[in-house]
C-alpha atoms as a PDB file:
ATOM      1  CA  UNK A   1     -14.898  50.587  54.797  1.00  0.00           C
ATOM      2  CA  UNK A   2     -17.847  52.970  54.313  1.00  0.00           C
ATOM      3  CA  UNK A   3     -17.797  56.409  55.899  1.00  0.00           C
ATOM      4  CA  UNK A   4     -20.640  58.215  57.124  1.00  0.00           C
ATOM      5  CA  UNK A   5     -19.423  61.866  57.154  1.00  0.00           C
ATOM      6  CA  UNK A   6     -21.675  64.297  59.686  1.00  0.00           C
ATOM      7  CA  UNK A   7     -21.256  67.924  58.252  1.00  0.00           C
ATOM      8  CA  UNK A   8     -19.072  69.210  55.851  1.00  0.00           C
ATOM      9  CA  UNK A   9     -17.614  72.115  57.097  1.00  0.00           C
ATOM     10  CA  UNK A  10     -14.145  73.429  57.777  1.00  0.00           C
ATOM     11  CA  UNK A  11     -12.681  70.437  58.647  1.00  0.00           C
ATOM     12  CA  UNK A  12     -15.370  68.327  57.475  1.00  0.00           C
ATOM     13  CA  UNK A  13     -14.850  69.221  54.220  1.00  0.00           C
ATOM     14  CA  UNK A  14     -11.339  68.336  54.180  1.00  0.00           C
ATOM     15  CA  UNK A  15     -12.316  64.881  55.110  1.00  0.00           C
ATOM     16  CA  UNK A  16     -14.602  64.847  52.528  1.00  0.00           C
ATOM     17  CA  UNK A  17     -11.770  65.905  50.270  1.00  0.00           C
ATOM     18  CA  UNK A  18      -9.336  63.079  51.330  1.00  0.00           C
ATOM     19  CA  UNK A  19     -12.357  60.647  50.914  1.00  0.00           C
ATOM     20  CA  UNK A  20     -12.559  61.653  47.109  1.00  0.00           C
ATOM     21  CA  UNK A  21      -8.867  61.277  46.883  1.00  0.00           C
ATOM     22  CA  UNK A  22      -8.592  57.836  48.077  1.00  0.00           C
ATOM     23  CA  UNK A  23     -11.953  56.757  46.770  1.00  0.00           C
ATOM     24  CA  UNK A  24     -13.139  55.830  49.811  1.00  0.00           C
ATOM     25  CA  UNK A  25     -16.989  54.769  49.954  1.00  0.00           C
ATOM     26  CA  UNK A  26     -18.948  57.682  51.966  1.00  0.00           C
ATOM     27  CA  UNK A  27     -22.008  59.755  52.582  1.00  0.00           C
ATOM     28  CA  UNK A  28     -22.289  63.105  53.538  1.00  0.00           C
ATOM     29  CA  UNK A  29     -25.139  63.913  55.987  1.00  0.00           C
ATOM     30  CA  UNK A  30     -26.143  67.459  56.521  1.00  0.00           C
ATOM     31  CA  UNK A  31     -29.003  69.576  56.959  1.00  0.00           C
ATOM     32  CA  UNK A  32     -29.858  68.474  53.272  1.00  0.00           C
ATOM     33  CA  UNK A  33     -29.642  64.860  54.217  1.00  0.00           C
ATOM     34  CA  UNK A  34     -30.355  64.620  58.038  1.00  0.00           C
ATOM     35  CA  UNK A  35     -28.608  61.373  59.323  1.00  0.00           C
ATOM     36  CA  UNK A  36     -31.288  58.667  60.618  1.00  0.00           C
ATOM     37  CA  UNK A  37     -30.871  54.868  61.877  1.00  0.00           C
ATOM     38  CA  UNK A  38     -32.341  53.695  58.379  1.00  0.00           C
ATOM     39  CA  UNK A  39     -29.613  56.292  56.740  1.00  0.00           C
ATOM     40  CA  UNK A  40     -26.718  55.320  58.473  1.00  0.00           C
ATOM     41  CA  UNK A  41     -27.423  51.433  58.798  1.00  0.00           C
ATOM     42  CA  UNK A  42     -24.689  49.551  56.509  1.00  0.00           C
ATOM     43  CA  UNK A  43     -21.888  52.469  57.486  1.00  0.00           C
ATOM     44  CA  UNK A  44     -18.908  51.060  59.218  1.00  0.00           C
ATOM     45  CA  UNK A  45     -17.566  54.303  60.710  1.00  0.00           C
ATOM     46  CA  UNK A  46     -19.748  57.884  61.730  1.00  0.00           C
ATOM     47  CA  UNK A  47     -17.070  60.778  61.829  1.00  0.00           C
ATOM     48  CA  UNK A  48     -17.890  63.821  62.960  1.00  0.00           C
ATOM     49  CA  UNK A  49     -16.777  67.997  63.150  1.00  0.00           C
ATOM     50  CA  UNK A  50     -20.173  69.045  63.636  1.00  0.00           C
ATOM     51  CA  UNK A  51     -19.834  72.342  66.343  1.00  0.00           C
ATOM     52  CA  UNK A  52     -20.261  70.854  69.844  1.00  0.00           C
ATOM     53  CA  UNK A  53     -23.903  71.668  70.267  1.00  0.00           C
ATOM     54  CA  UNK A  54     -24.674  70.108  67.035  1.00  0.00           C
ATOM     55  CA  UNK A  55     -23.345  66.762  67.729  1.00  0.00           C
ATOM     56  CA  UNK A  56     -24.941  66.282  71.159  1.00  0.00           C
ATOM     57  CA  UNK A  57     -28.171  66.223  69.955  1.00  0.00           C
ATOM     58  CA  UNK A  58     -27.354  63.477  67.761  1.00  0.00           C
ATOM     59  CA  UNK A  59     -25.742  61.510  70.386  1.00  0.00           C
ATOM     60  CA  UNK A  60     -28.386  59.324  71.271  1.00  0.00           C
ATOM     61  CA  UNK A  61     -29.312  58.160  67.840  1.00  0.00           C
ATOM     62  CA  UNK A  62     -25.579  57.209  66.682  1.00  0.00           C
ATOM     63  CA  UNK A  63     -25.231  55.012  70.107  1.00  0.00           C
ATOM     64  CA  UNK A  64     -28.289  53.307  69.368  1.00  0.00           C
ATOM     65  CA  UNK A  65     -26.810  52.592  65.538  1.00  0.00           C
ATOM     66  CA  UNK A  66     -23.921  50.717  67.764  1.00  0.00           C
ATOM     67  CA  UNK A  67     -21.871  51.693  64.734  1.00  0.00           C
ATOM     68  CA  UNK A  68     -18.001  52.830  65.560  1.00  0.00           C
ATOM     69  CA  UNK A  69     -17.856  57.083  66.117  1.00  0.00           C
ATOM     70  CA  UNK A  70     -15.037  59.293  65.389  1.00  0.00           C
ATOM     71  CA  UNK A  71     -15.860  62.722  67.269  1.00  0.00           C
ATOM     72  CA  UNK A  72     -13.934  65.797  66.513  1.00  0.00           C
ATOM     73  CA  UNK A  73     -16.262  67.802  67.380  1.00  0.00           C
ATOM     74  CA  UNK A  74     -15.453  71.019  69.766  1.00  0.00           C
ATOM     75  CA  UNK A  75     -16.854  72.213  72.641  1.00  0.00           C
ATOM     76  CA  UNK A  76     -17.784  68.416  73.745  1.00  0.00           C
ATOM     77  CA  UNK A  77     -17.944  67.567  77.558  1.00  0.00           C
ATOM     78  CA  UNK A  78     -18.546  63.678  77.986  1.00  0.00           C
ATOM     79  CA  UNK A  79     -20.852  62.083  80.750  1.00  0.00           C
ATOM     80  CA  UNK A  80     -18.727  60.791  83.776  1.00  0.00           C
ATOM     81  CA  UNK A  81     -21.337  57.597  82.834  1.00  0.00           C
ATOM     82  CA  UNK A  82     -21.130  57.597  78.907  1.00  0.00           C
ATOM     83  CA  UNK A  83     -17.830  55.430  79.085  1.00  0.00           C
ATOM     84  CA  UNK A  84     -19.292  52.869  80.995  1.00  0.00           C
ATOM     85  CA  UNK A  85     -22.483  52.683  78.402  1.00  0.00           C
ATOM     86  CA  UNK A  86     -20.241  52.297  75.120  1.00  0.00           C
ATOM     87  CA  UNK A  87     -18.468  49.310  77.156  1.00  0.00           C
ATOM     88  CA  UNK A  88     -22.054  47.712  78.002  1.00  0.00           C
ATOM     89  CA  UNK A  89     -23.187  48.264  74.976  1.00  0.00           C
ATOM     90  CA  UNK A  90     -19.904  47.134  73.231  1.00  0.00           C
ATOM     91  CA  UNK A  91     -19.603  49.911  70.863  1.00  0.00           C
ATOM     92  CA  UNK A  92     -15.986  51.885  70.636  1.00  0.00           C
ATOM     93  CA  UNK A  93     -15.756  55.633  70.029  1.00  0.00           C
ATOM     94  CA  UNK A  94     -12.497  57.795  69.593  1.00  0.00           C
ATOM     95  CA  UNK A  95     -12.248  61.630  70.485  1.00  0.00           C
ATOM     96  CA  UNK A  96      -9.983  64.307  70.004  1.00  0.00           C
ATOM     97  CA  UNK A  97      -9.712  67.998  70.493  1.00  0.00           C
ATOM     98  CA  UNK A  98      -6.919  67.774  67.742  1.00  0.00           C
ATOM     99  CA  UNK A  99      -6.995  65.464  65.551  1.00  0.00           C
ATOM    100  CA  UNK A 100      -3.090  66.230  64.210  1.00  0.00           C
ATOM    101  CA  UNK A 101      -0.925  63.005  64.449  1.00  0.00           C
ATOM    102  CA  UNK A 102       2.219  65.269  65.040  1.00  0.00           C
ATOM    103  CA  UNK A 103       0.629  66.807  68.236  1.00  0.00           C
ATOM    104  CA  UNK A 104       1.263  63.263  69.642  1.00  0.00           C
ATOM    105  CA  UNK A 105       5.064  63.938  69.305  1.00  0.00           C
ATOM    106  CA  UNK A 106       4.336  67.413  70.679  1.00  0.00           C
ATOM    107  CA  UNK A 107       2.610  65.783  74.026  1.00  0.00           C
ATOM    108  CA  UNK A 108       5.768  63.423  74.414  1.00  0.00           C
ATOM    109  CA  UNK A 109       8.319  66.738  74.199  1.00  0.00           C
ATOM    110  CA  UNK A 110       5.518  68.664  76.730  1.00  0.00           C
ATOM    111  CA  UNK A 111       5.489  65.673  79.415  1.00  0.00           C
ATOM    112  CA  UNK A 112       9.750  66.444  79.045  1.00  0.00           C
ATOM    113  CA  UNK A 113       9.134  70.337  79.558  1.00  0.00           C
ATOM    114  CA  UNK A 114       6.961  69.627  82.499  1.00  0.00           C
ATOM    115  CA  UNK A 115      10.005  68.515  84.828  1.00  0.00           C
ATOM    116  CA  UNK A 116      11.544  71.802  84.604  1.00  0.00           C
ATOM    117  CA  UNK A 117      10.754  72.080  88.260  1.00  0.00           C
ATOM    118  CA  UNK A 118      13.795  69.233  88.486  1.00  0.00           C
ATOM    119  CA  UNK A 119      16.372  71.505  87.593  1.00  0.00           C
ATOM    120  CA  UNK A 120      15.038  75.240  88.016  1.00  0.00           C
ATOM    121  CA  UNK A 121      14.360  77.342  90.765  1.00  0.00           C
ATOM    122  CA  UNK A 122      12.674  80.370  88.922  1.00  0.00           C
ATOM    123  CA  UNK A 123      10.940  79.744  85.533  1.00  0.00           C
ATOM    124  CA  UNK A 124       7.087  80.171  84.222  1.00  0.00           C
ATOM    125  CA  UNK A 125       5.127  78.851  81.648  1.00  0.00           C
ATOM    126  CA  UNK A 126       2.817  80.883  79.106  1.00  0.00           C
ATOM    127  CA  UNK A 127       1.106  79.520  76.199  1.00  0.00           C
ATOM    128  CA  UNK A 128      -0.122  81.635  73.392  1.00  0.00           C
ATOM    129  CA  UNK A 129      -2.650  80.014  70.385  1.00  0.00           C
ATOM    130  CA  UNK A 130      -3.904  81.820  67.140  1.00  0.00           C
ATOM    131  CA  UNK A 131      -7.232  80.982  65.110  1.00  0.00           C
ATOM    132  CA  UNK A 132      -9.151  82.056  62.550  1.00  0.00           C
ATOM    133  CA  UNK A 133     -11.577  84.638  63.452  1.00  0.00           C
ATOM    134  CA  UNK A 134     -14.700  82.164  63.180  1.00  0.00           C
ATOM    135  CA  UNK A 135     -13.277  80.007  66.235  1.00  0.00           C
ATOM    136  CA  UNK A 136     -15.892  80.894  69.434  1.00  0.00           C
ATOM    137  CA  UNK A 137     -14.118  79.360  71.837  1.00  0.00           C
ATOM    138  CA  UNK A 138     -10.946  80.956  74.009  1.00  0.00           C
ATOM    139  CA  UNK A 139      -8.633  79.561  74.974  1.00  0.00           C
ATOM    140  CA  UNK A 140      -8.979  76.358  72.291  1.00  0.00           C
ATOM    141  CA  UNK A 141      -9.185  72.679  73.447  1.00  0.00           C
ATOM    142  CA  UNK A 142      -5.855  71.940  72.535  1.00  0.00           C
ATOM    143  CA  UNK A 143      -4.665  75.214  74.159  1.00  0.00           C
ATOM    144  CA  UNK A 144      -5.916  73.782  77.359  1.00  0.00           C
ATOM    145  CA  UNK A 145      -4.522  70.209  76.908  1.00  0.00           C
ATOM    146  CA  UNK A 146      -1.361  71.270  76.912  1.00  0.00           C
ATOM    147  CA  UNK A 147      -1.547  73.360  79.779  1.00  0.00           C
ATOM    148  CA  UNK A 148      -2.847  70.427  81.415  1.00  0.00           C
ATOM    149  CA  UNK A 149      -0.316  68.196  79.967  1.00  0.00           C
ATOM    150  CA  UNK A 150       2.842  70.889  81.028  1.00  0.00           C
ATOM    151  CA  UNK A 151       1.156  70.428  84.985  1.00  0.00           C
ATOM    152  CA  UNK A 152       2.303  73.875  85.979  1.00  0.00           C
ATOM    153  CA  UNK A 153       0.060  77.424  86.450  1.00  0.00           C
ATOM    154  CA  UNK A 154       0.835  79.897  83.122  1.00  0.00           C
ATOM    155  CA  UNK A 155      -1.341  82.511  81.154  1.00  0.00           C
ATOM    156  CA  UNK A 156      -3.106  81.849  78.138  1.00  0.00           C
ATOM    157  CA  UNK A 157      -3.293  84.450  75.422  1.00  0.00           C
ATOM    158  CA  UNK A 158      -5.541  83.701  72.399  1.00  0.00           C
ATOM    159  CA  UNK A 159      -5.934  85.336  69.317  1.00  0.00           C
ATOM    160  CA  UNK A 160      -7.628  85.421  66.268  1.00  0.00           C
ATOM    161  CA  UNK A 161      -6.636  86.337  62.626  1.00  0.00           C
ATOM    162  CA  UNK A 162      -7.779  85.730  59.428  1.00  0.00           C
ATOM    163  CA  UNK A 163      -8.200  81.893  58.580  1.00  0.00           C
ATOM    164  CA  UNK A 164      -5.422  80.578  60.660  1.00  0.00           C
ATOM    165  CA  UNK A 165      -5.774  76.591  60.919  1.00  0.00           C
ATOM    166  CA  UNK A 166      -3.939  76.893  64.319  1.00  0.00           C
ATOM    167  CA  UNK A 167      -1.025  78.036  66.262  1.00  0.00           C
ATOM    168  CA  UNK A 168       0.345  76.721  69.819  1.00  0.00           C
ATOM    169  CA  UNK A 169       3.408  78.275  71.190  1.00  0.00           C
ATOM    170  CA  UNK A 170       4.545  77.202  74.774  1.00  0.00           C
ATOM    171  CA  UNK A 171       7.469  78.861  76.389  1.00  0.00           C
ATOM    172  CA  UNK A 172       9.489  78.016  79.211  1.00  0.00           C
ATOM    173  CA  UNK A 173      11.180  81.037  80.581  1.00  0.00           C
ATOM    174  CA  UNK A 174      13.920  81.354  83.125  1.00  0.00           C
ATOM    175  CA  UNK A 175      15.994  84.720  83.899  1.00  0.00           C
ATOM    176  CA  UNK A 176      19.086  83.563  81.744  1.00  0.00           C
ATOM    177  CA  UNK A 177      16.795  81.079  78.441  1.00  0.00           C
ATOM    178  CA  UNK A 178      13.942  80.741  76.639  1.00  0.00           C
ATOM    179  CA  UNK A 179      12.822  77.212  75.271  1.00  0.00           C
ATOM    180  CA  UNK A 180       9.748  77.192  73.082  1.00  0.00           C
ATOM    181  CA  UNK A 181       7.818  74.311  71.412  1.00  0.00           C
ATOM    182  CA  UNK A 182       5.793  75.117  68.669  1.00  0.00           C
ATOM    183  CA  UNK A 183       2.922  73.981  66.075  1.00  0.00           C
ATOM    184  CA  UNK A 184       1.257  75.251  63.189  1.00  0.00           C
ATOM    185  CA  UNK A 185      -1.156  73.531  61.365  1.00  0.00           C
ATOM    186  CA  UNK A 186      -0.534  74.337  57.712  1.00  0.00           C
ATOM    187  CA  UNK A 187      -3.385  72.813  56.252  1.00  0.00           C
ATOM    188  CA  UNK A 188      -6.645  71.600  58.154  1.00  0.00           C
ATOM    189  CA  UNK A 189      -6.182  68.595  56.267  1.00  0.00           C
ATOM    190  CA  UNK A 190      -4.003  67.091  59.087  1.00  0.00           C
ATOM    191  CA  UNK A 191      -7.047  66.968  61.287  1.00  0.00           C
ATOM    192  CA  UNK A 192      -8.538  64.907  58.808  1.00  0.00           C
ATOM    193  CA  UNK A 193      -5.395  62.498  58.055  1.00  0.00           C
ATOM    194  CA  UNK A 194      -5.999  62.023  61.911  1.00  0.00           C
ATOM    195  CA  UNK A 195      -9.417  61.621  61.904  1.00  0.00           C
ATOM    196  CA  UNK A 196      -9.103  58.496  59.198  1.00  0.00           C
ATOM    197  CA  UNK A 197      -6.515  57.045  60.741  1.00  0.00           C
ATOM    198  CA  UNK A 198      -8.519  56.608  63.686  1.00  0.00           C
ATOM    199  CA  UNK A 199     -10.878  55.403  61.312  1.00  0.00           C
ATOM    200  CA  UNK A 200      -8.564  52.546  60.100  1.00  0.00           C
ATOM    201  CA  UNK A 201      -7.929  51.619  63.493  1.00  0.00           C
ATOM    202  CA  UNK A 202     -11.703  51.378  64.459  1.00  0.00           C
ATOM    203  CA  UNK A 203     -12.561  49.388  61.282  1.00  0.00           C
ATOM    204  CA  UNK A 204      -9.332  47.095  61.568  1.00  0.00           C
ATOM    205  CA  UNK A 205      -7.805  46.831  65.097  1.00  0.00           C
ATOM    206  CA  UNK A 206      -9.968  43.913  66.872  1.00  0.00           C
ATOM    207  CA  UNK A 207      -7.603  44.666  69.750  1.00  0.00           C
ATOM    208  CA  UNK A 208      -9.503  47.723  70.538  1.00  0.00           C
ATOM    209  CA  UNK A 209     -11.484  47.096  73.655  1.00  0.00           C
ATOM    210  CA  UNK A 210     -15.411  48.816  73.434  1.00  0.00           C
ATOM    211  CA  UNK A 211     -15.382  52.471  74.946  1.00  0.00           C
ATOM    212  CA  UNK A 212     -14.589  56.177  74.854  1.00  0.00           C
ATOM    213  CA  UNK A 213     -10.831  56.847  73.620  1.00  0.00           C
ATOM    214  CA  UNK A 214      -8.579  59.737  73.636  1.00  0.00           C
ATOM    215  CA  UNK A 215      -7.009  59.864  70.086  1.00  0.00           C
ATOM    216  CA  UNK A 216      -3.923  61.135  72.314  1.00  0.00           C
ATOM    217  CA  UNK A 217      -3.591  57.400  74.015  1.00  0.00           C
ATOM    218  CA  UNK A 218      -3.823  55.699  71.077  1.00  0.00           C
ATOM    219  CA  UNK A 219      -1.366  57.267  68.888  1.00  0.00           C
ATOM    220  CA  UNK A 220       0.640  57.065  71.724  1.00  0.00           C
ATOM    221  CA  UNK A 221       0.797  53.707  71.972  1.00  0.00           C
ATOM    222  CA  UNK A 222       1.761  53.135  68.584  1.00  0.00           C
ATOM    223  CA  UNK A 223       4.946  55.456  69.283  1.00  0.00           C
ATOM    224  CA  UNK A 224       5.811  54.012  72.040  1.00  0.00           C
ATOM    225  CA  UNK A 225       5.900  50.461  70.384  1.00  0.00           C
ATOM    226  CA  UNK A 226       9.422  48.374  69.849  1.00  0.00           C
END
């Protein structure tokens, strides 16, 4: 499997770290080496953190290479149509706003939290998340996905310190408990564990149907298997 990394960044730089590691075959295209279809032809997967803006542009050109995209890249709203063109043109592509394989585990104990309604009269949700100071956008992507994956109305609080990798807190409240879940990411390096793993499974699952995938659903599935 050869790897052709877009930016090197943050979190692009910790894949690039973890490619060293495991001597996996790679190239690094930046503003030094801008990625072009003669470039990237004879790459097997395109993974990318490049900011939001960034990536779009390049959109066009890495559909036309028909070659397998890993997009962790923030900020990214999708076509309604762009599914449907990766299935015609039978190329597969995974997304994520979090990359973290343990944030699957987190989703499963959310969707749990979510049927507090069942058994509470009075409760609310809140959800707080920390960042490092560079991080533009408030709330974060994953701050909103698990809003959206708790189903209920809360407040958001953001913050942002120093060179934190990331912090979600949720907290159920009633008047007599308090149940929190909780996840720091302690190195950006599990955003690029994630990020090759769906790499793996692009390069080596023929099961995969062509597409846009949620990381979330596929990880998922391999939990949820006997």
């Amino acid at each position: 499997m050869k790897i052709a990394l877009l930016g090197k960044g943050k979190t692009g730089g910790k894949v690039l770290e973890l490619l060293l590691d495991g001597k996996i075959p790679h190239t690094i295209f930046d503003s030094k080496n801008i990625p072009s279809a003669d470039k990237l032809l004879g790459h097997d997967i395109i993974i990318s953190f490049l900011p939001g803006e960034a990536f779009k542009s390049y959109v066009p050109l890495l559909v036309e290479t028909k070659i397998p995209v890993i997009c962790g890249s923030t900020g990214m709203t999708w076509p309604s149509h762009f599914d449907a063109d990766l299935v015609e043109k039978e190329i597969k592509w995974i997304y994520a706003t979090n990359f973290s394989l343990g944030m699957n585990i987190v989703h499963q104990m959310i969707l749990l939290m979510s049927k507090a309604n069942k058994i509470f009269d009075n409760y609310k949700f809140s959800l707080n998340e920390i960042h490092h100071i560079k991080k533009l956008d408030a709330p974060s992507g994953t701050a909103i996905s698990w809003k959206s994956w708790a189903g209920h109305e809360m407040e958001i609080t953001s913050e942002r310190i120093g060179d934190v990798a990331g912090i979600h807190e949720l907290t159920l409240s009633t008047p007599y408990e308090k149940i929190s879940i909780r996840h720091e990411a302690l190195d950006r390096k599990i955003f690029a564990e994630g990020a090759l793993y769906a790499a793996n499974k692009l390069f080596s699952d023929k099961s995969l149907a062509p597409g846009l995938h949620l990381f979330q659903d596929i990880v998922e599935l391999e939990l949820n298997k006997k």
